[in-house]
Protein backbone atom coordinates (compact mmCIF):
# COMPACT_ATOMS: atom_id res chain seq x y z
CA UNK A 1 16.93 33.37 -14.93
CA UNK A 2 13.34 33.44 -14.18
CA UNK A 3 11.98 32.99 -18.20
CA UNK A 4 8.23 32.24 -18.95
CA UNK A 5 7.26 28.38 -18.99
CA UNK A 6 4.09 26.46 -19.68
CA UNK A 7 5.52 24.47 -16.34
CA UNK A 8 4.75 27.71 -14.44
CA UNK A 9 1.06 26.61 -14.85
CA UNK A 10 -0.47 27.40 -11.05
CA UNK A 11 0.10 23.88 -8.94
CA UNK A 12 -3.14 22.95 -6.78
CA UNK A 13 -5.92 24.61 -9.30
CA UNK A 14 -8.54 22.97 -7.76
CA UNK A 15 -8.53 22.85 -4.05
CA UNK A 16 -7.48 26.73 -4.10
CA UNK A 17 -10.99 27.64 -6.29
CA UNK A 18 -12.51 25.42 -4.09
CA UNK A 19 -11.64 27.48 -1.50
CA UNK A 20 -12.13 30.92 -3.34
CA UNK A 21 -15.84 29.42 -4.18
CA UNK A 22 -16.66 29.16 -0.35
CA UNK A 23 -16.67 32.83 0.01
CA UNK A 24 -19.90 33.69 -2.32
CA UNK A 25 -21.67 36.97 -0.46
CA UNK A 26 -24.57 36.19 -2.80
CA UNK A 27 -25.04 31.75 -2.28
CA UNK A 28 -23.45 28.95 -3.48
CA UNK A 29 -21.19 28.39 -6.56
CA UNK A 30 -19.90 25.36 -7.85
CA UNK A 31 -17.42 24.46 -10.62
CA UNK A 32 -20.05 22.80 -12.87
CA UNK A 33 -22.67 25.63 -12.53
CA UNK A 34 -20.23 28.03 -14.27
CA UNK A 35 -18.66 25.36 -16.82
CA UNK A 36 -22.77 24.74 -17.50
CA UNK A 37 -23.88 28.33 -18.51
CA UNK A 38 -20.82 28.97 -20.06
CA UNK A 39 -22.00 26.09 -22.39
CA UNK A 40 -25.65 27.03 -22.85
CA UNK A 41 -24.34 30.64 -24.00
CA UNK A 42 -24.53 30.96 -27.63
CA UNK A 43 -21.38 32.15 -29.81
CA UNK A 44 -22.33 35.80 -29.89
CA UNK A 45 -21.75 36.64 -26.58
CA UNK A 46 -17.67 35.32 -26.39
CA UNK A 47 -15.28 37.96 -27.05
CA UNK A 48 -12.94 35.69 -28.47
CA UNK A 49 -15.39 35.01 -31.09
CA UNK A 50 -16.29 38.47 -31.99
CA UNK A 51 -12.12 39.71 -32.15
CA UNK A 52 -11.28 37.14 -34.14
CA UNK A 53 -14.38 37.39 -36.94
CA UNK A 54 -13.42 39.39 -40.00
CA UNK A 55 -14.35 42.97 -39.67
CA UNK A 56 -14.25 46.41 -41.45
CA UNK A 57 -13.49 48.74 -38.55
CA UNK A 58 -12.55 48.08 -35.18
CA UNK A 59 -15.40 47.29 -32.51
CA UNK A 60 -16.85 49.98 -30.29
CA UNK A 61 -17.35 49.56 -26.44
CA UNK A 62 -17.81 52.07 -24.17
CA UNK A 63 -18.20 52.47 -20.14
CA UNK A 64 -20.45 52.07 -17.43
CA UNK A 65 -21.55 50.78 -14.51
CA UNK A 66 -24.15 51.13 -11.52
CA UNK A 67 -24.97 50.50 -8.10
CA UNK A 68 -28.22 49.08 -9.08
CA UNK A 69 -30.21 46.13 -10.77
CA UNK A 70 -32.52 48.24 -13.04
CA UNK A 71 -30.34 50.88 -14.48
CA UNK A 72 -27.57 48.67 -15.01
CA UNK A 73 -29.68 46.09 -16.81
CA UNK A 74 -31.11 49.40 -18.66
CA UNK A 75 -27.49 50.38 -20.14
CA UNK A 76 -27.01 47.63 -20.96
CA UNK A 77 -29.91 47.40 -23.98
CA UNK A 78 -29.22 50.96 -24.31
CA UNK A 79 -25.92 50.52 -24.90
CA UNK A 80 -27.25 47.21 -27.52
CA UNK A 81 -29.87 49.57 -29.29
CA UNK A 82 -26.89 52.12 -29.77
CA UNK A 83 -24.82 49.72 -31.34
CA UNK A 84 -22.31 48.95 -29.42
CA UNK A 85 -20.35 45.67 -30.36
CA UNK A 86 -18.93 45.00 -26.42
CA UNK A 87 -21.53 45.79 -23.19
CA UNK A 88 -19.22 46.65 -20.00
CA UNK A 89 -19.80 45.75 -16.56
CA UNK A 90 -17.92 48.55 -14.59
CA UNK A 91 -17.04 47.33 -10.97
CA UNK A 92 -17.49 49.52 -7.82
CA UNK A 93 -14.57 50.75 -6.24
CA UNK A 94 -15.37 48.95 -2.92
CA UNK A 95 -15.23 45.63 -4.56
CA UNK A 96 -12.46 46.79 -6.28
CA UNK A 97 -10.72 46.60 -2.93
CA UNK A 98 -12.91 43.53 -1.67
CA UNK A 99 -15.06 45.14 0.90
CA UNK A 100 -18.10 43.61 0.16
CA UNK A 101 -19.41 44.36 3.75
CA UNK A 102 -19.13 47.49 2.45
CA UNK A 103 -20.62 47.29 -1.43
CA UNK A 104 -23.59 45.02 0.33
CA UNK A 105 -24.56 47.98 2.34
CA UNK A 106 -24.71 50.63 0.14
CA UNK A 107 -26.62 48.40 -2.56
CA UNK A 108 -29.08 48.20 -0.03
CA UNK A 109 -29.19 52.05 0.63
CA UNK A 110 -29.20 52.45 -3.21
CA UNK A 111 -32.62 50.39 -3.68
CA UNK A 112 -33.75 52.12 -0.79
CA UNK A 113 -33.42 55.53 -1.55
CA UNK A 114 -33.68 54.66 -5.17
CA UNK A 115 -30.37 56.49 -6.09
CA UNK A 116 -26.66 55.01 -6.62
CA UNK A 117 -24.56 55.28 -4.11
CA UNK A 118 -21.52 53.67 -5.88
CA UNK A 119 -19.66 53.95 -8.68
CA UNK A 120 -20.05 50.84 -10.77
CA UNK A 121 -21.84 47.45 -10.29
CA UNK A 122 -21.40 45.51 -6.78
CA UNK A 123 -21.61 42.20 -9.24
CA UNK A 124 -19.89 39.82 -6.15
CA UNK A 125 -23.06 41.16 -3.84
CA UNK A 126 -25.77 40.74 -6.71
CA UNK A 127 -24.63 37.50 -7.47
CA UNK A 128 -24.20 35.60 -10.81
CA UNK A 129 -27.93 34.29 -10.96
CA UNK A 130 -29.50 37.86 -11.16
CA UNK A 131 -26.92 39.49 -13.02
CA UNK A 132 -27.38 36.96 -15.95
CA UNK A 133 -30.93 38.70 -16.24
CA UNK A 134 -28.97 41.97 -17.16
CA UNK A 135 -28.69 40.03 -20.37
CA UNK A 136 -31.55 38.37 -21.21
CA UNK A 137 -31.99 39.98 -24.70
CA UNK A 138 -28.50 41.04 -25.71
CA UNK A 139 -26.61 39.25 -28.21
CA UNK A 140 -23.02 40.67 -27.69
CA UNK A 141 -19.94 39.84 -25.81
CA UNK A 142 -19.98 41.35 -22.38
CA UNK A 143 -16.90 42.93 -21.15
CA UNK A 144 -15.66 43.22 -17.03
CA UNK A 145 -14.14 46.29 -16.09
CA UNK A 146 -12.81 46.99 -12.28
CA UNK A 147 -8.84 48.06 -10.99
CA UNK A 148 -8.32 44.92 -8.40
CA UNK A 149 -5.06 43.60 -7.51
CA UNK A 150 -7.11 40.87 -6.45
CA UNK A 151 -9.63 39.98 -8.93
CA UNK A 152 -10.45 36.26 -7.93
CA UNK A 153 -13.58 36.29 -6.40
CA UNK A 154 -15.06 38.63 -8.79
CA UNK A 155 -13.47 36.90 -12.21
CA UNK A 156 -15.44 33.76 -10.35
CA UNK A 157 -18.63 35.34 -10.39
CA UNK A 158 -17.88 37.34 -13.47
CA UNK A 159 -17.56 33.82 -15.41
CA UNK A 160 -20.53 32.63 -13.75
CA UNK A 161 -22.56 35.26 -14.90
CA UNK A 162 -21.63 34.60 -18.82
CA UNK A 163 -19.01 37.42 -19.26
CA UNK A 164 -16.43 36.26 -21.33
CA UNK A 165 -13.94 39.31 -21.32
CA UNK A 166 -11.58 39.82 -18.14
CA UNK A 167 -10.08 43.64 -18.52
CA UNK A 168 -6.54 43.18 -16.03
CA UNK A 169 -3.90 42.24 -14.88
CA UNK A 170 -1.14 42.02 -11.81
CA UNK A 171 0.69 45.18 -12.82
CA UNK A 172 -1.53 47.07 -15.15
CA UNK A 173 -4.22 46.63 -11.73
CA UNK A 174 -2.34 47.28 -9.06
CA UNK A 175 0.58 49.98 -10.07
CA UNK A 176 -2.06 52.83 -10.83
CA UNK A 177 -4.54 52.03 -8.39
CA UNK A 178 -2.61 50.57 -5.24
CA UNK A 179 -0.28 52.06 -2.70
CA UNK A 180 0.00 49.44 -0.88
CA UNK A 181 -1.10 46.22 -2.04
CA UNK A 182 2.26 43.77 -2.38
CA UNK A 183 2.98 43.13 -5.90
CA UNK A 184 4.15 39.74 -5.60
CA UNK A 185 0.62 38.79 -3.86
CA UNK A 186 -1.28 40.67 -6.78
CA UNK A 187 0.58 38.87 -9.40
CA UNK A 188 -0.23 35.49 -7.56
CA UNK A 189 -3.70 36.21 -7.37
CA UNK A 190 -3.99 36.99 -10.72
CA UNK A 191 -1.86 33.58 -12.06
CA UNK A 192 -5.27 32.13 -10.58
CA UNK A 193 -7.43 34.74 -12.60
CA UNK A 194 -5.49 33.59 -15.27
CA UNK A 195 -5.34 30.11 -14.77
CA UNK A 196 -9.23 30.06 -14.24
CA UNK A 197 -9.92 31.67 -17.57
CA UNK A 198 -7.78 28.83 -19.45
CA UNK A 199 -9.92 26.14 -17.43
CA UNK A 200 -13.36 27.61 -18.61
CA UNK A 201 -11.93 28.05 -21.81
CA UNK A 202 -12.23 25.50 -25.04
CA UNK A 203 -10.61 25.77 -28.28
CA UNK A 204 -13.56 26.85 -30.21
CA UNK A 205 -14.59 29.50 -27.03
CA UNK A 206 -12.36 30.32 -25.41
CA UNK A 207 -12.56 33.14 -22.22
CA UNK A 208 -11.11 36.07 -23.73
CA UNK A 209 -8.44 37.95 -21.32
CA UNK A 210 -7.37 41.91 -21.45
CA UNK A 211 -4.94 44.15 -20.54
CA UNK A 212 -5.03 47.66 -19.34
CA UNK A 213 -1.88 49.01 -20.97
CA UNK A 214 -3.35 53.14 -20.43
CA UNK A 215 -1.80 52.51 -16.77
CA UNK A 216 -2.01 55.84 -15.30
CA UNK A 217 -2.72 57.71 -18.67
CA UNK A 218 0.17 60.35 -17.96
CA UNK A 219 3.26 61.00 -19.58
CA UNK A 220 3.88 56.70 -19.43
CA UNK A 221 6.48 56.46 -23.01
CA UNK A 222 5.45 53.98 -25.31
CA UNK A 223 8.43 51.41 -24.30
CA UNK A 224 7.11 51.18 -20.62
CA UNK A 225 3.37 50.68 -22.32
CA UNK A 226 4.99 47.84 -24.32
CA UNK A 227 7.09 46.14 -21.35
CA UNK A 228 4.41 45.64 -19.49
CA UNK A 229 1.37 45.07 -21.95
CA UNK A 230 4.41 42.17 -23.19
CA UNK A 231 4.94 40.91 -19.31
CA UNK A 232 1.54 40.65 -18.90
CA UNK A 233 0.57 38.98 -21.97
CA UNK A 234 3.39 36.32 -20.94
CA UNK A 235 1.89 35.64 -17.48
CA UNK A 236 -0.95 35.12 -18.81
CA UNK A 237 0.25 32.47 -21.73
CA UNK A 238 2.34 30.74 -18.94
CA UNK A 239 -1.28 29.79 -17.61
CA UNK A 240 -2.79 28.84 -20.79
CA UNK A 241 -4.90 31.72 -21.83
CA UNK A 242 -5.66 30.95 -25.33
CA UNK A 243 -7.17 34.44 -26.61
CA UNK A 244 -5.91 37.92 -24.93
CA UNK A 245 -5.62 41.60 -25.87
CA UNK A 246 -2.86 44.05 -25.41
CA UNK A 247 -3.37 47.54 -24.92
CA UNK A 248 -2.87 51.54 -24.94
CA UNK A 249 -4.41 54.46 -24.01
CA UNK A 250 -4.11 57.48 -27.14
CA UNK A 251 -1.26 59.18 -26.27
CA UNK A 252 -1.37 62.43 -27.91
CA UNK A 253 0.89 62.01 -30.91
CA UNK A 254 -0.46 60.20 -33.85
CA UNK A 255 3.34 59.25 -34.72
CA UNK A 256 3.02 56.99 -31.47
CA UNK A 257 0.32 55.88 -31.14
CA UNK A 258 1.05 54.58 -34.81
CA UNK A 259 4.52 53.17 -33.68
CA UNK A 260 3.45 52.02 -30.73
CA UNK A 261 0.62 49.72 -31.95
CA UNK A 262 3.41 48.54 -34.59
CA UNK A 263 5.77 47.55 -31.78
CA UNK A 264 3.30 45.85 -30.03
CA UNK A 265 1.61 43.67 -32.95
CA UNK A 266 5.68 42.40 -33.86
CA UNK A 267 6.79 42.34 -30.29
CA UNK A 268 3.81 39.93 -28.91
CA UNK A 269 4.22 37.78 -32.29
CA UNK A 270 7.96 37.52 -31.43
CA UNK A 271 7.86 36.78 -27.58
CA UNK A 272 4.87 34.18 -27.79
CA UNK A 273 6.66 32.19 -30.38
CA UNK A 274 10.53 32.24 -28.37
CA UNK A 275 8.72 31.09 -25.39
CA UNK A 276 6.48 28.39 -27.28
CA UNK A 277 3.03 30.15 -26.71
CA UNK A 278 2.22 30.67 -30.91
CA UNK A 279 -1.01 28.83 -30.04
CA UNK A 280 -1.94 32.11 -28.19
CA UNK A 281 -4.04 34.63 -30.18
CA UNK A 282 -3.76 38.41 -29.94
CA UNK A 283 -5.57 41.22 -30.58
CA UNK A 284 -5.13 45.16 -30.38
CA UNK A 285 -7.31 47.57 -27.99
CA UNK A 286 -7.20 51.18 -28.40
CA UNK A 287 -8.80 53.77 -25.50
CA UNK A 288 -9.88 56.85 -26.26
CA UNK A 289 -7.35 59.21 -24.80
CA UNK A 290 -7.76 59.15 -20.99
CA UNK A 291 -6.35 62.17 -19.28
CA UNK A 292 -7.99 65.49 -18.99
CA UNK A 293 -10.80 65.91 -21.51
CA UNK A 294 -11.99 69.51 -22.57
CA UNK A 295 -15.03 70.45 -20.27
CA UNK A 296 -16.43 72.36 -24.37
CA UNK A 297 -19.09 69.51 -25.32
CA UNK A 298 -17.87 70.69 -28.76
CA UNK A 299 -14.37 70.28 -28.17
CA UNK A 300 -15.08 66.70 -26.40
CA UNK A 301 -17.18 65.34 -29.23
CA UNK A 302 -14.28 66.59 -31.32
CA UNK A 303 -11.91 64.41 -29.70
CA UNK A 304 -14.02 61.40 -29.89
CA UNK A 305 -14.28 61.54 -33.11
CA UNK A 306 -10.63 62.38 -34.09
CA UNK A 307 -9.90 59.29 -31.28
CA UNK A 308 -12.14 57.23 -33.69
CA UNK A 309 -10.15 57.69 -36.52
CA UNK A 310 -6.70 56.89 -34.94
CA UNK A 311 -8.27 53.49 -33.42
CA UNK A 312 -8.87 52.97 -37.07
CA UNK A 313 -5.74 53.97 -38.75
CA UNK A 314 -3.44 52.04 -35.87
CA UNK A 315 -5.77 48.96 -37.02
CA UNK A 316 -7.13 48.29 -33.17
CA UNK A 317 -9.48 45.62 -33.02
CA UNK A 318 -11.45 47.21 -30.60
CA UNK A 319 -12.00 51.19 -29.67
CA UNK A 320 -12.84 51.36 -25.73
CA UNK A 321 -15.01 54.75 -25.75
CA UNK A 322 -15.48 58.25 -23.78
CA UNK A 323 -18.27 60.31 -23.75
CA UNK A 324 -18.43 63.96 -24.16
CA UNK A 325 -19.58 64.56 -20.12
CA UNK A 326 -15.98 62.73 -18.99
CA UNK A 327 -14.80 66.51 -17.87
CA UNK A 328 -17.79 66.62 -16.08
CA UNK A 329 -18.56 63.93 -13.94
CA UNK A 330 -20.44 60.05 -14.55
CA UNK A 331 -21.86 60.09 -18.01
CA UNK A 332 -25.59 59.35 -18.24
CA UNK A 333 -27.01 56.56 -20.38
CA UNK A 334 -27.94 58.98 -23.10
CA UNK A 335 -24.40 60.40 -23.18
CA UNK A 336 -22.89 56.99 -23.44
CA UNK A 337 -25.46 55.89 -26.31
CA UNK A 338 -24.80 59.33 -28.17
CA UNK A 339 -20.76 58.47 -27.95
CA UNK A 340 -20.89 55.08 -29.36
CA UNK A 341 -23.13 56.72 -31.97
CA UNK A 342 -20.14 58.89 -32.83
CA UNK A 343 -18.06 56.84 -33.13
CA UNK A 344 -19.81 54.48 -35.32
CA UNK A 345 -20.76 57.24 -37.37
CA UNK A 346 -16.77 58.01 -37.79
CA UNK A 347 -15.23 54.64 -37.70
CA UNK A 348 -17.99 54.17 -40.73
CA UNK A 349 -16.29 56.59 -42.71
CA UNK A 350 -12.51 56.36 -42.16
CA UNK A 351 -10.03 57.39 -43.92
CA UNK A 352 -7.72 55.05 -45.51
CA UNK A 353 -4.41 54.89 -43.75
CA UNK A 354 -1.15 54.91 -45.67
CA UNK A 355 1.15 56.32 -42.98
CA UNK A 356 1.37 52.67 -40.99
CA UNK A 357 4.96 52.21 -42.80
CA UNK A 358 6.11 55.59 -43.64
CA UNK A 359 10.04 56.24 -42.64
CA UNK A 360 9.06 58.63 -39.85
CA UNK A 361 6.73 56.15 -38.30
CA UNK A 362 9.12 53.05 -38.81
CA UNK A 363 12.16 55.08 -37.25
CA UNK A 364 9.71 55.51 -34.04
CA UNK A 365 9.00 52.14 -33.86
CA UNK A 366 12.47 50.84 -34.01
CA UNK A 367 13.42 53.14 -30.93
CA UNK A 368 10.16 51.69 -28.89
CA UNK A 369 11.34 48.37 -29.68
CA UNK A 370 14.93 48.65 -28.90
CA UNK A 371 14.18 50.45 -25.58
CA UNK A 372 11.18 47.38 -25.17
CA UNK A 373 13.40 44.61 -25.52
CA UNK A 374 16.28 46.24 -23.50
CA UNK A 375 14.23 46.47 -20.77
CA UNK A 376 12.82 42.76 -21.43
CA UNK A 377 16.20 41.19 -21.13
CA UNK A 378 17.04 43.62 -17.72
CA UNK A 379 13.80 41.26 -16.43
CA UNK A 380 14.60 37.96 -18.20
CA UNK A 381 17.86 38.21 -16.55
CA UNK A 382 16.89 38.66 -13.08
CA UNK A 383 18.32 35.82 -10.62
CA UNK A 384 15.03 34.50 -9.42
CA UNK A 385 13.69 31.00 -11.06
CA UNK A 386 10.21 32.59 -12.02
CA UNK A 387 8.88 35.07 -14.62
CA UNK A 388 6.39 36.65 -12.12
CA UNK A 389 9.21 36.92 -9.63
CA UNK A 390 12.08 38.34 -12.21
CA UNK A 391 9.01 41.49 -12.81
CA UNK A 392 8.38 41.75 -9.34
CA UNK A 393 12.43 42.15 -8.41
CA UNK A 394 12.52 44.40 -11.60
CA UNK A 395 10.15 46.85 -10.21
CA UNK A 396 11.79 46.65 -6.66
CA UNK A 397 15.15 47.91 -8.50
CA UNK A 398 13.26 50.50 -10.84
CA UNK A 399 14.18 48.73 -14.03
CA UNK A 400 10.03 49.65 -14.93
CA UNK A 401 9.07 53.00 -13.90
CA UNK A 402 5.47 53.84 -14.50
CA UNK A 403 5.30 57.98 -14.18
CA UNK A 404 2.73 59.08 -11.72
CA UNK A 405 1.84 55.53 -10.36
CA UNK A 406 1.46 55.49 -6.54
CA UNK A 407 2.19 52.27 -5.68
CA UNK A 408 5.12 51.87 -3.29
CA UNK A 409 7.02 49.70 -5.28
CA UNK A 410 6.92 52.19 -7.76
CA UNK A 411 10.36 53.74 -8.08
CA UNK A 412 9.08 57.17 -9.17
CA UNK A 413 12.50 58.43 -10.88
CA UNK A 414 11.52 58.33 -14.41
CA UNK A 415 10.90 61.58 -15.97
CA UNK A 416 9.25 62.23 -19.40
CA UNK A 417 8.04 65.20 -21.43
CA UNK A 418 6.41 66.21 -24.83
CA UNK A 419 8.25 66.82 -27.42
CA UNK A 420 8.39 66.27 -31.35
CA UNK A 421 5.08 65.41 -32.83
CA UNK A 422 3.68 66.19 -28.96
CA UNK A 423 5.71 62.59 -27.62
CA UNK A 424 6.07 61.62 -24.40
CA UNK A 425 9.64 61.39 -24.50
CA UNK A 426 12.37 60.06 -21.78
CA UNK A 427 14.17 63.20 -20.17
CA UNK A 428 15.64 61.44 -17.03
CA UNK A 429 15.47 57.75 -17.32
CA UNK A 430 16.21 57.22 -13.37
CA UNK A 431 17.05 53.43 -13.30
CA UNK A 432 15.39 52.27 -16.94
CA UNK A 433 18.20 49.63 -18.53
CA UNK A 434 17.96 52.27 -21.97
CA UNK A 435 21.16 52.00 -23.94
CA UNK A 436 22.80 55.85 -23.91
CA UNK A 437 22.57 56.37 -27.77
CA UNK A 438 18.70 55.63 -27.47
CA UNK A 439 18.27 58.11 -24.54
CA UNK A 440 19.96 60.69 -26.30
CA UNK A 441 17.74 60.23 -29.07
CA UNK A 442 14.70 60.70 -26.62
CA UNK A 443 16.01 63.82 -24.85
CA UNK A 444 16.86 65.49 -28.30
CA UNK A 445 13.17 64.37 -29.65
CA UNK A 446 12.17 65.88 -26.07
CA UNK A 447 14.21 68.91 -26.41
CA UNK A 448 11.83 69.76 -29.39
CA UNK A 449 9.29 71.07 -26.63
CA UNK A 450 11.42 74.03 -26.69
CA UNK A 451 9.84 75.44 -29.74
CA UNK A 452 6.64 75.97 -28.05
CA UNK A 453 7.65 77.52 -24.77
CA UNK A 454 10.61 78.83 -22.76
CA UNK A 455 10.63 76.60 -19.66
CA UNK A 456 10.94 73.27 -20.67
CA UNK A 457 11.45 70.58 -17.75
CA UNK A 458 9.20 73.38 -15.46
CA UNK A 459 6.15 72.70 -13.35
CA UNK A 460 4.12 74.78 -16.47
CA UNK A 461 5.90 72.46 -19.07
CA UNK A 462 4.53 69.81 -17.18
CA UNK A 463 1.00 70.68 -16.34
CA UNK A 464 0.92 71.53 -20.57
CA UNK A 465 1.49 68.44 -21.37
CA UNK A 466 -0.26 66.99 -19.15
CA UNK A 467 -3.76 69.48 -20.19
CA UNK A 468 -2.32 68.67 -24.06
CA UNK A 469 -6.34 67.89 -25.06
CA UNK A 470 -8.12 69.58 -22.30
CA UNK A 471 -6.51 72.88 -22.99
CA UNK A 472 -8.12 75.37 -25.76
């Protein structure tokens, strides 16, 4: 049985970085250099800092990136002024993939023709010395955003730079945005990812790491969400990441999304401490729902908001934030600014929330946990002697089935649909180790989708629950 282990800490640490440091597009980077800003950086700007101060709503960051210097460095303030409590650093989708050739080029055509020409920030091609100017006169933790199976090069830099947040992980990186990048390669690369974080890390600072637990933000149930926010939160304590975030995308049904962040809170508390991790702190992330948005600025602002208030009545310690333009295409800086504005404004004035234990919620919670620990123990009890091998073989075999992910490991067999309280509920399980009375509890909950039209399990059934916000 391949269980997690502190003794599963990555052997060799410092001849591979060594190694990983040698390929720097934009010059030379040494151990010490990062260890040495890191240092000179004042609390403010570690996440692990601002999560685990005492707050009265949950912290607000929102998107964006560029292909250039100037306009990045100029969301950044604008972001500051707004009031955002995190400032992202969205990657490019060519260093997502690690074509810097590629990133490097159209940087240069971007300056050139004074236009971007990619769709986030080539930081591996600026380099960590001028992107540490993006900051100059920003007090707030800094957050990196990207999709890469292999994330080593730019969580490097990233560190280098003085961002203390690292959004990602093996499978919540690789399953929605891969075909065919191998699993067991992207979880070794990101061991290092995580094993690099716990080396920049001290007690008192500590280099804050997140998952991405929206996956690919379509009909995923709750107890998949869970799974792998929990596998991921394992690989990284194996490594000895002292401060990390699960989390989920909105999922439509406030029942959920209420159980779900339950589930999560008890289940991470319960697996750290079996496995000897209690050390590790957690927090909660909540994203703003992230499949189709209404193209109605009315109707998109009205989601924010009502977004807000679920971040706050789930208790998330940090709200990651759309902007009323998602429909549309990249948001401008002004539509970002205006959305964290919004969502101050709401999180300001929330609601108290006494539905956190009520029976129905509870009830949904103990189904998401059963279903999350049954599929736990299908990987825990895997024949291979590692943790990171046990998920990988558990995928191979479909025992995790993430709907809609391309990735070719990716069994594909798992079938869910809306239902009570608009759910996403499991109607075919394909190989998911679910005990029967628990599936027939989902398909009943499922069948409730029946009430609102007369082809349930159809292509229409599924393109209205996928549109469940976007349509009006």
């Amino acid at each position: 049985m391949g269980l997690p282990s502190p003794s599963a800490r990555l052997r060799d640490f410092d001849t591979l970085r060594l190694r990983i440091l040698e390929n720097v597009p934009a010059g030379p980077l040494s151990p010490t250099e990062t260890a040495d800003w890191l240092a000179r950086l004042p609390d403010a700007r570690f996440a692990a800092i601002a999560l685990a101060a005492p707050r009265t709503r949950p912290l607000i960051q929102p998107r964006g990136g560029f292909a250039r210097f100037a306009p990045q460095r100029d969301l950044s303030r604008a972001l500051w002024d707004a009031g955002a409590d995190f400032i992202p650093l969205t990657i490019d989708s060519h260093t997502r993939h690690n074509d810097y050739r590629t990133a490097q080029t159209l940087m240069e055509r971007s300056e050139m023709e004074d236009q971007n020409l990619l769709n986030g920030y080539p930081l591996v091609n600026h380099g960590h010395r001028e992107s540490r100017h993006l900051y100059d006169t920003i007090e707030a933790p800094v957050s990196l955003r990207h999709g890469t199976p292999d994330a080593r090069l730019l969580v490097e830099v990233a560190l280098a730079t003085g961002i203390t947040e690292i959004e990602g992980g093996a499978l919540t990186y690789t399953l929605p945005y891969s075909r065919g990048y191998p699993l067991p390669r992207a979880l070794a690369n990101w061991q290092y990812c995580d094993r690099l974080a716990a080396e920049m890390s001290t007690p008192e600072r500590p280099i804050h790491r997140e998952s991405f637990g929206v996956l690919t933000a379509t009909m995923v149930p709750p107890c998949i969400v869970a799974a792998i926010e929990l596998c991921e939160l394992l690989l990284a304590a194996e490594q000895g990441v002292m401060s990390f975030a699960f989390s989920f995308g909105q999922t439509g049904s406030l029942l959920q999304d209420l159980a779900l962040a339950k589930v999560l809170r008890e289940a991470a508390h319960d697996y750290l401490t079996r496995f000897g991790f209690s050390d590790l702190r957690t927090h909660l992330v909540f994203h703003q729902w992230m499949g189709a948005f209404p193209a109605d600025y009315d109707h998109a602002n009205a989601l924010i908001a009502t977004s807000a208030q679920t971040a706050a009545m789930v208790g998330a310690d940090k709200i990651i934030t759309k902007t009323k333009e998602e429909a549309r295409g990249i948001p401008t800086i002004e539509s970002n600014c205006e959305a964290v504005r919004l969502v101050r404004y709401t999180l300001d004035r929330q609601m108290p929330n006494g539905l956190t234990e009520c029976e129905t919620v509870a009830a949904e919670a103990d189904r998401i946990r059963l279903e999350t620990d049954a599929i736990m123990q299908a990987i825990f009890e895997q024949p291979q002697q590692a943790f990171w091998a046990s998920i990988a073989q558990a995928f191979s075999d479909g025992l995790i089935d993430v709907p809609f992910a391309p990735h070719e490991s990716n069994a594909n067999r798992l079938v869910t649909q809306r239902g009570y309280s608009d759910g996403v509920y499991i109607v075919e399980p394909g190989a998911l180790p679910i005990p029967k009375h628990l599936l027939d509890e989902e398909q009943a909950l499922a069948a409730a989708a029946g009430e609102r039209t007369n082809d349930p399990g159809s292509f229409k059934a599924m393109m209205r629950d996928i549109n469940l916000m976007a349509a009006v």
